[in-house]
C-alpha atoms as a PDB file:
ATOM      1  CA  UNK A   1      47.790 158.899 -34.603  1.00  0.00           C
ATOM      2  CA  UNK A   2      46.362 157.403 -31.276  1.00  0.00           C
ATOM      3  CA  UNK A   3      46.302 153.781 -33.294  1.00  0.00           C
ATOM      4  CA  UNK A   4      49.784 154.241 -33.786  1.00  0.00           C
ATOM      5  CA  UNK A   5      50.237 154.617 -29.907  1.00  0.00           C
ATOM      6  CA  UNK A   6      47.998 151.848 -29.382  1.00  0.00           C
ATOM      7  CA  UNK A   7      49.852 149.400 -31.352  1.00  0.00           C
ATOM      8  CA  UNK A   8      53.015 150.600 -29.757  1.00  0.00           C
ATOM      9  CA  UNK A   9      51.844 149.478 -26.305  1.00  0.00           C
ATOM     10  CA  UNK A  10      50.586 146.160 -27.354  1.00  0.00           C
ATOM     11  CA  UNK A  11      54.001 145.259 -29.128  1.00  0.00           C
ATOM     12  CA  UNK A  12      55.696 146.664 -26.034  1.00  0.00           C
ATOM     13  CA  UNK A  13      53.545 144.306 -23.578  1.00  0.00           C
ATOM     14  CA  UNK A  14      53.722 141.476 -26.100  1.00  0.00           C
ATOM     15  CA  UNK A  15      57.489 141.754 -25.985  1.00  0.00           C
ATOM     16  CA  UNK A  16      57.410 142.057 -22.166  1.00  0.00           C
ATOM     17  CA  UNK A  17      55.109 138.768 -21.811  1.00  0.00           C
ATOM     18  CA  UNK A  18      57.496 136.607 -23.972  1.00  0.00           C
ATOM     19  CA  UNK A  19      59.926 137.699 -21.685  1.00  0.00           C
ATOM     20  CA  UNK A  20      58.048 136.826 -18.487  1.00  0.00           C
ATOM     21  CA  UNK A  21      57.550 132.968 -20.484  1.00  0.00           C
ATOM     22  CA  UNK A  22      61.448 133.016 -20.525  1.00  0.00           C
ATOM     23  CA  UNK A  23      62.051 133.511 -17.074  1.00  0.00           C
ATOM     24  CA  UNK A  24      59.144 131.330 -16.372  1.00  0.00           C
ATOM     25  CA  UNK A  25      60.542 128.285 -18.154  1.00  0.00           C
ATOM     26  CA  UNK A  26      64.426 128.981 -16.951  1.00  0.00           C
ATOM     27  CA  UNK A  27      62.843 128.940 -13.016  1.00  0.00           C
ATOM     28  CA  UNK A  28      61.101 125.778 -14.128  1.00  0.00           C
ATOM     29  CA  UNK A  29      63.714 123.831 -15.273  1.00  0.00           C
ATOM     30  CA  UNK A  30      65.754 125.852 -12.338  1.00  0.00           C
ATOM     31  CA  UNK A  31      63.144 123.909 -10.154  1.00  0.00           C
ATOM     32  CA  UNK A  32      63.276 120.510 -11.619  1.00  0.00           C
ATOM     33  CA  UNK A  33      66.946 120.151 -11.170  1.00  0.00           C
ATOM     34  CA  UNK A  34      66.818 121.420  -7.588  1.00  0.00           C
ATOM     35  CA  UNK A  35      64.245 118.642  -7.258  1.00  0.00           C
ATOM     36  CA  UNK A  36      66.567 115.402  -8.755  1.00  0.00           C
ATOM     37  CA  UNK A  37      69.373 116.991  -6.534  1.00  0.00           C
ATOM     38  CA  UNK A  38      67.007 117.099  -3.913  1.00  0.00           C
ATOM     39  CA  UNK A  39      66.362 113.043  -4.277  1.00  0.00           C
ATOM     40  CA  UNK A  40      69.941 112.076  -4.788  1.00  0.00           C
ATOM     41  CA  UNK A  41      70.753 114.036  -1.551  1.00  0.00           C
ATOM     42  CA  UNK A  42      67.780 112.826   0.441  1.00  0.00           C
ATOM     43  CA  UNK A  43      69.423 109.616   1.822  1.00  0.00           C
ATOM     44  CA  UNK A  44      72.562 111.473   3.303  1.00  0.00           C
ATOM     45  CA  UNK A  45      70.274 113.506   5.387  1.00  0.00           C
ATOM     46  CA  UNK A  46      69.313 112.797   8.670  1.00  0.00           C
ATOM     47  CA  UNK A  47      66.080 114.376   8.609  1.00  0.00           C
ATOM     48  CA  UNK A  48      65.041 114.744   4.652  1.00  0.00           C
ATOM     49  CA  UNK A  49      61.559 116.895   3.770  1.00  0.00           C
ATOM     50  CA  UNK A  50      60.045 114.771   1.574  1.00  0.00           C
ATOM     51  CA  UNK A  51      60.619 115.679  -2.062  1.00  0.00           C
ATOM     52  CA  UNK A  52      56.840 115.226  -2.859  1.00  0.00           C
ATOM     53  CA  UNK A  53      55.929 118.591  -1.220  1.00  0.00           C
ATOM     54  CA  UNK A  54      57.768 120.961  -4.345  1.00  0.00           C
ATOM     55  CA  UNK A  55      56.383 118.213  -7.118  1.00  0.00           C
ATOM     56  CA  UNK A  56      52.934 119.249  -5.941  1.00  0.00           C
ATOM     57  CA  UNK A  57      53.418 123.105  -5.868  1.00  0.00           C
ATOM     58  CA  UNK A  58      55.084 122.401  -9.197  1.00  0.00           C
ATOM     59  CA  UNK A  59      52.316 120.234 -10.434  1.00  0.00           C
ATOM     60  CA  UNK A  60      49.594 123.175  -9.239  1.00  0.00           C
ATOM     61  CA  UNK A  61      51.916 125.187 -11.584  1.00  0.00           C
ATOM     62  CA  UNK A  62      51.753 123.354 -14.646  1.00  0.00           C
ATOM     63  CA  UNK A  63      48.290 122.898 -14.014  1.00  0.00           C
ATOM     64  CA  UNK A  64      47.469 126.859 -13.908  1.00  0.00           C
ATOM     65  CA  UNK A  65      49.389 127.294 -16.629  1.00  0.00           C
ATOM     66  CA  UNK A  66      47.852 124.918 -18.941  1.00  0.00           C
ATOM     67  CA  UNK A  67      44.485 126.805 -17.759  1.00  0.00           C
ATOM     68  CA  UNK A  68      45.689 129.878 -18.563  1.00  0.00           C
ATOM     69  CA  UNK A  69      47.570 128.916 -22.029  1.00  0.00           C
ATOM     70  CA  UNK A  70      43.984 128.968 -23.688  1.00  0.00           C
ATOM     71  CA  UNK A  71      43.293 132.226 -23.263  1.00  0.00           C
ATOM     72  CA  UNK A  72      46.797 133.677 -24.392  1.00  0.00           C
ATOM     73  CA  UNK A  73      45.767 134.145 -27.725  1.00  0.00           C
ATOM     74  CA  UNK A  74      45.800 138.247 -28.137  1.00  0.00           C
ATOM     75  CA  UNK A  75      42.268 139.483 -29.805  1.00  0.00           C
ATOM     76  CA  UNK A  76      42.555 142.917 -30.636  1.00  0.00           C
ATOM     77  CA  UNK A  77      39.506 145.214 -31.040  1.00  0.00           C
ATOM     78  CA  UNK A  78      39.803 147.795 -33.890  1.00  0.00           C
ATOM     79  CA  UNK A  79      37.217 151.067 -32.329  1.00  0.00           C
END
């Protein structure tokens, strides 16, 4: 009976991570539009924050998440 349990939780928390990718990818795409509105607006503001600044934290982003994309696959240890 406990593998039964055990199984349960890892469905549930596989479930839970696809989720979390969801999100992730909606804010992402969220992000990129913000960032071509961003440009477009850019010249009708007096004082404009360069656009740069997001691409990079978005750029750190893809970065990490390329990292950690090798290690998602799930190993499971029969014990």
């Amino acid at each position: 009976m406990p593998t039964n349990s055990y199984d349960s939780a890892f469905e549930q928390a596989s479930n839970d991570r696809v989720e979390v990718r969801v999100a992730i990818e909606k804010l992402l795409t969220r992000g990129e539009m913000l960032d071509k509105l961003l440009e477009c607006l850019a010249p009708f503001v007096s004082s404009p924050k360069p656009v740069g600044e997001s691409e990079t934290v978005h750029e750190s982003h893809e970065h990490h998440s390329e990292e950690h994309q090798s290690h998602e696959t799930p190993v499971h240890h029969e014990g």
